[in-house]
PDB file of N, CA and C in Angstrom:
ATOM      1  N   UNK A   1       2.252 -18.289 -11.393  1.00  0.00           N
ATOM      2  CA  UNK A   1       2.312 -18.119  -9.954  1.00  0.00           C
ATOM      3  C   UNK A   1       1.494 -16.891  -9.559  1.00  0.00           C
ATOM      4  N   UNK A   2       0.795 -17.251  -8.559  1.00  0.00           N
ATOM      5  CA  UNK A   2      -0.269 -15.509  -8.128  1.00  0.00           C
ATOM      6  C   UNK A   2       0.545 -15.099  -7.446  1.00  0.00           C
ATOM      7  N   UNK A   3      -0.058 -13.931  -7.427  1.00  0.00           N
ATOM      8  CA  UNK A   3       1.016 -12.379  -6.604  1.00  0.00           C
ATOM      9  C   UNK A   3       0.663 -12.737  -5.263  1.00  0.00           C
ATOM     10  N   UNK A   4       1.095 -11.942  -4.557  1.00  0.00           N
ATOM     11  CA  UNK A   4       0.943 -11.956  -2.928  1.00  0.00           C
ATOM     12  C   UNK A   4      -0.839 -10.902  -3.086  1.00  0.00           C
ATOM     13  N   UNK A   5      -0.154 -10.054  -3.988  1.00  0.00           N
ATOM     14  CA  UNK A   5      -2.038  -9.055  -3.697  1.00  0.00           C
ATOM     15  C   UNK A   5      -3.357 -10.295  -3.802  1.00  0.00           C
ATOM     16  N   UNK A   6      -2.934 -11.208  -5.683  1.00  0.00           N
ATOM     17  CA  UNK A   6      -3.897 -12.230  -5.676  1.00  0.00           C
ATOM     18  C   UNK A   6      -4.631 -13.514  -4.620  1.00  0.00           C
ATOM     19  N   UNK A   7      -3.176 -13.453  -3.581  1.00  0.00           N
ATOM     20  CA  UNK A   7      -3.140 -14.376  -2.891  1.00  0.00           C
ATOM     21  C   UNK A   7      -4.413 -14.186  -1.668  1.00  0.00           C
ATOM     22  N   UNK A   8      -3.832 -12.561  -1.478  1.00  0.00           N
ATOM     23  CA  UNK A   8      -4.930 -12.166  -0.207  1.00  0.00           C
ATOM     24  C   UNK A   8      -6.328 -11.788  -0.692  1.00  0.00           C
ATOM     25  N   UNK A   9      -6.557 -11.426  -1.812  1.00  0.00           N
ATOM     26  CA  UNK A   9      -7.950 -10.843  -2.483  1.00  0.00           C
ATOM     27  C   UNK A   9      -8.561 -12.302  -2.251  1.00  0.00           C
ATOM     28  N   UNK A  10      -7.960 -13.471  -2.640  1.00  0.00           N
ATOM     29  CA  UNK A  10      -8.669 -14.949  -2.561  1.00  0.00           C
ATOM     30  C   UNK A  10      -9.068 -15.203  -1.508  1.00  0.00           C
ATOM     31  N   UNK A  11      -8.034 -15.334  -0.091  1.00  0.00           N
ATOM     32  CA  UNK A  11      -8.078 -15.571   1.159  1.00  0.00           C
ATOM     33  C   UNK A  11      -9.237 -14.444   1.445  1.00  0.00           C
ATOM     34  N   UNK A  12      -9.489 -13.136   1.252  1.00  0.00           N
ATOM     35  CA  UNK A  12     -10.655 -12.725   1.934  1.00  0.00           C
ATOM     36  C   UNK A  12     -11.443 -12.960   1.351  1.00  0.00           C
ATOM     37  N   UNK A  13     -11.462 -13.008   0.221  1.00  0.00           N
ATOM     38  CA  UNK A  13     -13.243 -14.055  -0.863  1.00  0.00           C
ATOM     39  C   UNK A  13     -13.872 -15.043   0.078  1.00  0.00           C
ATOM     40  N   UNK A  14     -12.560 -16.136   0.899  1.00  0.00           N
ATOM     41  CA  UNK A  14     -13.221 -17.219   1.868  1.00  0.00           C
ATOM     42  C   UNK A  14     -13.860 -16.886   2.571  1.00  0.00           C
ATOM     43  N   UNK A  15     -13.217 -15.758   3.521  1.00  0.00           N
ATOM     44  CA  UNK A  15     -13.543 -15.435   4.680  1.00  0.00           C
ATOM     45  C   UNK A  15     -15.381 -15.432   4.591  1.00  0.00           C
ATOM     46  N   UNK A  16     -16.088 -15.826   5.718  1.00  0.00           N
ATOM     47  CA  UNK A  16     -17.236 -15.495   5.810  1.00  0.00           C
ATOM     48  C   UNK A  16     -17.670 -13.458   5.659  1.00  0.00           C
ATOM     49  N   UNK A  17     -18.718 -13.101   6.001  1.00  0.00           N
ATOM     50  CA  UNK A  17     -19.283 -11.827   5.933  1.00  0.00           C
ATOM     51  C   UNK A  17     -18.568 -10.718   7.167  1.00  0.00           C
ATOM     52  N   UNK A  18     -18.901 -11.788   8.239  1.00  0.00           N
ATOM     53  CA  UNK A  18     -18.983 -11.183   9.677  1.00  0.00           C
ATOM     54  C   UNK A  18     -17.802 -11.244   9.859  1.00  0.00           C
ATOM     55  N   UNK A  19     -16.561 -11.713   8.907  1.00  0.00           N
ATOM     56  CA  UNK A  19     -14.871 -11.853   9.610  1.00  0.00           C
ATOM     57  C   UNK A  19     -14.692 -10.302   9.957  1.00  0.00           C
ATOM     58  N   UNK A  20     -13.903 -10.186  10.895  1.00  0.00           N
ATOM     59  CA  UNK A  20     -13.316  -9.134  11.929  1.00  0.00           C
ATOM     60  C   UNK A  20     -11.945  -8.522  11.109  1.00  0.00           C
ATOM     61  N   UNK A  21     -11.504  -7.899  11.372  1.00  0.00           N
ATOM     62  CA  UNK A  21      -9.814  -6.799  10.795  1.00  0.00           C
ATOM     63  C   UNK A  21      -9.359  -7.917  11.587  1.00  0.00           C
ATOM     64  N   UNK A  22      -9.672  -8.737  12.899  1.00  0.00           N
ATOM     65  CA  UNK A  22      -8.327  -9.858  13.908  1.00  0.00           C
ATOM     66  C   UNK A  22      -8.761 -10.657  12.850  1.00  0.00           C
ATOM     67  N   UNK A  23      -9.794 -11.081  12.458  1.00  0.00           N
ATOM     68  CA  UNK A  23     -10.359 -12.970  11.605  1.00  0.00           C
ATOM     69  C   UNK A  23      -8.845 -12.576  10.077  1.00  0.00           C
ATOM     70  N   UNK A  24      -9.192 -11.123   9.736  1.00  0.00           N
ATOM     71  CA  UNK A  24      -8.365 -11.739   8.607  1.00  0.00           C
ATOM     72  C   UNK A  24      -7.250 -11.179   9.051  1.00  0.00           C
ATOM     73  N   UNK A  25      -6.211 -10.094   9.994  1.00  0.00           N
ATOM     74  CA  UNK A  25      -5.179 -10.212  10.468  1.00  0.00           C
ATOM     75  C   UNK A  25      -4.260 -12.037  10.785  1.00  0.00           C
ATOM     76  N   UNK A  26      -5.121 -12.614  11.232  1.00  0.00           N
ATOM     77  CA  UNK A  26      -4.717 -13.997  11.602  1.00  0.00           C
ATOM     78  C   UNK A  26      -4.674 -14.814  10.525  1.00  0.00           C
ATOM     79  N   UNK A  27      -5.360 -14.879   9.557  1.00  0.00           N
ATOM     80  CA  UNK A  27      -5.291 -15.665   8.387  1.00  0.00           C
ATOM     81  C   UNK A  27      -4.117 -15.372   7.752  1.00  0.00           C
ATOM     82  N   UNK A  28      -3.811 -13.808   7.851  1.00  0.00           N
ATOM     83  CA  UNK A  28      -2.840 -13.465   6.558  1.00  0.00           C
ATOM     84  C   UNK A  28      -1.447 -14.123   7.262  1.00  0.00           C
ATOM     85  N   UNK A  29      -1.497 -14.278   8.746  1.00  0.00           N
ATOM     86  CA  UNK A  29      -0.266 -14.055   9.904  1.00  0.00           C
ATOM     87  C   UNK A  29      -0.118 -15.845   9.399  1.00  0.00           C
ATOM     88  N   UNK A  30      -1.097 -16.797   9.700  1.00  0.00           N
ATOM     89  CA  UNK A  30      -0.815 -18.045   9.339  1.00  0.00           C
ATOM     90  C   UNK A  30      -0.317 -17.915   7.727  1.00  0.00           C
ATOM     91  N   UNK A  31      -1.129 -17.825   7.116  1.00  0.00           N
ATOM     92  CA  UNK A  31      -0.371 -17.604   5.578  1.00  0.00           C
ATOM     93  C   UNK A  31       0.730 -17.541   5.928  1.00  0.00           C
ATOM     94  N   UNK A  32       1.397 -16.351   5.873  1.00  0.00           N
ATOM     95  CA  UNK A  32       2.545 -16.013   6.185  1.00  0.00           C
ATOM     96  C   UNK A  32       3.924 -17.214   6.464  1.00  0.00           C
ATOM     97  N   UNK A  33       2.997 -17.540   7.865  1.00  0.00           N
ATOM     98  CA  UNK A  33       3.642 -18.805   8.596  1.00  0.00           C
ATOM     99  C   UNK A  33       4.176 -19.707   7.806  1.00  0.00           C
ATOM    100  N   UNK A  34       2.876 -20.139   7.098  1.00  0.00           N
ATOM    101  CA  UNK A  34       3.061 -21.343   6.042  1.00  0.00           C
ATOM    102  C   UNK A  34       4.039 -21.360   4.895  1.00  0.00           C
ATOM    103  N   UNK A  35       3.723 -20.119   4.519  1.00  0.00           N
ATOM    104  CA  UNK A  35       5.073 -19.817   3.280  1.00  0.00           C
ATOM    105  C   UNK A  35       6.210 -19.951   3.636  1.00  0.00           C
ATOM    106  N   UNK A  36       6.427 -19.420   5.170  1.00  0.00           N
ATOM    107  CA  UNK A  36       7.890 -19.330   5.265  1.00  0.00           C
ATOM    108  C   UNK A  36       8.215 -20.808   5.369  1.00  0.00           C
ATOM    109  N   UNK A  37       7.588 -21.713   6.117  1.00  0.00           N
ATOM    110  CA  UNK A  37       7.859 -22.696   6.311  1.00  0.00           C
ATOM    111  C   UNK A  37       8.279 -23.657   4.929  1.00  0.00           C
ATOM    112  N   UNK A  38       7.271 -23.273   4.252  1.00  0.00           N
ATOM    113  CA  UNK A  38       7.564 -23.768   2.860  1.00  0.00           C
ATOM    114  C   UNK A  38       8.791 -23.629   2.024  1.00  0.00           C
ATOM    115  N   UNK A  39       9.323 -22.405   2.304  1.00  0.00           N
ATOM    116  CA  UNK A  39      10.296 -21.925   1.790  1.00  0.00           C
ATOM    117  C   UNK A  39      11.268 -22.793   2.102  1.00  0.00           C
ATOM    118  N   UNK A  40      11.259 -22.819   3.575  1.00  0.00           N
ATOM    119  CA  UNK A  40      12.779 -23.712   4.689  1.00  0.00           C
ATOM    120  C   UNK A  40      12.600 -24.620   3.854  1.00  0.00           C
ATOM    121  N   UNK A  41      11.406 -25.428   3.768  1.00  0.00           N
ATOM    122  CA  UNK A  41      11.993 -26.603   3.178  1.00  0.00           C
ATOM    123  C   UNK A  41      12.088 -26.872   1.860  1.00  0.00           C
ATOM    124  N   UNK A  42      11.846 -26.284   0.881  1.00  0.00           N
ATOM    125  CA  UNK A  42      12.364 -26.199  -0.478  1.00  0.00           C
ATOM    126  C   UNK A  42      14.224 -25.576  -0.554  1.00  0.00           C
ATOM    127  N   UNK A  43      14.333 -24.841   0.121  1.00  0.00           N
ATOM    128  CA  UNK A  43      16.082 -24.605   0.076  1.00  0.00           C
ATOM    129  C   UNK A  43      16.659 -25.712   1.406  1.00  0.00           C
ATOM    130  N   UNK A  44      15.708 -26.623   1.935  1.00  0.00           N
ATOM    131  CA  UNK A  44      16.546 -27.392   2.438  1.00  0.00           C
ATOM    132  C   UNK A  44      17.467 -27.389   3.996  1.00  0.00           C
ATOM    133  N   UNK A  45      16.588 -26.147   4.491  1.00  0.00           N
ATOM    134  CA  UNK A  45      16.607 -25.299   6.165  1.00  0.00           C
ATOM    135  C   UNK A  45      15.645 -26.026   7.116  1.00  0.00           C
ATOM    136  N   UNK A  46      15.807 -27.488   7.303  1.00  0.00           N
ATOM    137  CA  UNK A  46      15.104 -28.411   8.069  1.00  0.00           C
ATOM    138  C   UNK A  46      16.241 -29.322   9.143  1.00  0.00           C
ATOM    139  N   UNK A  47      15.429 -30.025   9.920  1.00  0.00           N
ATOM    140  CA  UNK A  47      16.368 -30.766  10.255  1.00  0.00           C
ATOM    141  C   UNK A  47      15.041 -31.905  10.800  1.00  0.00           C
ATOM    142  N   UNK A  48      16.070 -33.620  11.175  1.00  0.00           N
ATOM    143  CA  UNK A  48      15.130 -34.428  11.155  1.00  0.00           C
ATOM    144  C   UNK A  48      14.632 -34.282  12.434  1.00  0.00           C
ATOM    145  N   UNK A  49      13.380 -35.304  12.016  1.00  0.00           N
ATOM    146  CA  UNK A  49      12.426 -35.709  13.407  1.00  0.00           C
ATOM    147  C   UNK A  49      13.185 -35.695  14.628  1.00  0.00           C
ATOM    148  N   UNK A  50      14.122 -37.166  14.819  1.00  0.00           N
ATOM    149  CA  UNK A  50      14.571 -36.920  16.326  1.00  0.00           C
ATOM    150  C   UNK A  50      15.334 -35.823  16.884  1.00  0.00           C
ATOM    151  N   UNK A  51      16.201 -35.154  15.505  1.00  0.00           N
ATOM    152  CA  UNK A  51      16.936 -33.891  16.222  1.00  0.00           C
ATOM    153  C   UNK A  51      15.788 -33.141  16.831  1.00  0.00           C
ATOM    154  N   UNK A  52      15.042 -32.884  16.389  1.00  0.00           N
ATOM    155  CA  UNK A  52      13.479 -32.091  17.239  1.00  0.00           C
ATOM    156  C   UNK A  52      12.797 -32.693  18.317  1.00  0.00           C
ATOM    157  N   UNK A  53      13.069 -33.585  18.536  1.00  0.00           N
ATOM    158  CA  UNK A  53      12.572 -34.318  19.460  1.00  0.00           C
ATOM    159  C   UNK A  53      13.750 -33.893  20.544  1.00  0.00           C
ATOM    160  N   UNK A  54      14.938 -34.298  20.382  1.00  0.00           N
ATOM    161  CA  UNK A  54      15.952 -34.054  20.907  1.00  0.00           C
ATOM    162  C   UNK A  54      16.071 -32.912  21.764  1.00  0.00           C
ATOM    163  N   UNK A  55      15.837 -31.765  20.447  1.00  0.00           N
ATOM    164  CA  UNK A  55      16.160 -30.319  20.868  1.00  0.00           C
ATOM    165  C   UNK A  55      15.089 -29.974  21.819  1.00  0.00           C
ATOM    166  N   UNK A  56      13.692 -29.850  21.878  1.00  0.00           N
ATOM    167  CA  UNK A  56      12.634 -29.961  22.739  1.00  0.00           C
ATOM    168  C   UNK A  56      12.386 -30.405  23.889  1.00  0.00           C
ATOM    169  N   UNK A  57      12.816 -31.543  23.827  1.00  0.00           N
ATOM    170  CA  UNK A  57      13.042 -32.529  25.027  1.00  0.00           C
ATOM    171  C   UNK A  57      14.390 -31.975  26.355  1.00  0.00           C
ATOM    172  N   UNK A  58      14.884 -31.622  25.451  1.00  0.00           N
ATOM    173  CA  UNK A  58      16.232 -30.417  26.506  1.00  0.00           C
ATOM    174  C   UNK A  58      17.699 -31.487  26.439  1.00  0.00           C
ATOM    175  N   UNK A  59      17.426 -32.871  25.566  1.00  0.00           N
ATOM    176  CA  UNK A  59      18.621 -33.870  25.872  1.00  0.00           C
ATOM    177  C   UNK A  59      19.791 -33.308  25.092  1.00  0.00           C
ATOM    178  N   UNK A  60      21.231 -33.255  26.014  1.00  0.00           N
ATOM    179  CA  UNK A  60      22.392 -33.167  25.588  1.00  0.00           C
ATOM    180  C   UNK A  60      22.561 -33.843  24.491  1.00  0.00           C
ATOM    181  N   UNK A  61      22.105 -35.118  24.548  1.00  0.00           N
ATOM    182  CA  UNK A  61      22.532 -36.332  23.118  1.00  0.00           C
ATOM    183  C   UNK A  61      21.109 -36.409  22.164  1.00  0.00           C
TER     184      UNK A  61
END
């Protein structure tokens, strides 16, 4: 498994020349995003489609 340091040394290897301190602030912020998300759903912190639909939509039922 790579480290979090390996993770970001890679992610800025992508980055083009001209990326900005915001170009890779935002990359690391999605990263981020993604992991956590990943996480929820490996321990199983999801819920289904229509409940989201549900909850969004503003319906009591």
């Amino acid at each position: 498994m790579q480290t979090t340091k390996e993770i970001v040394r890679q992610l800025i290897e992508h980055l083009p020349d001209t990326a900005t301190f915001d170009d890779i602030m935002y990359e690391l912020y999605v990263r981020q995003k993604i992991e956590t998300g990943l996480k929820a759903v490996n321990e199983g912190r999801t819920i289904p489609h229509e409940e989201a639909k549900r909850r969004l939509l503003g319906h009591a039922n």
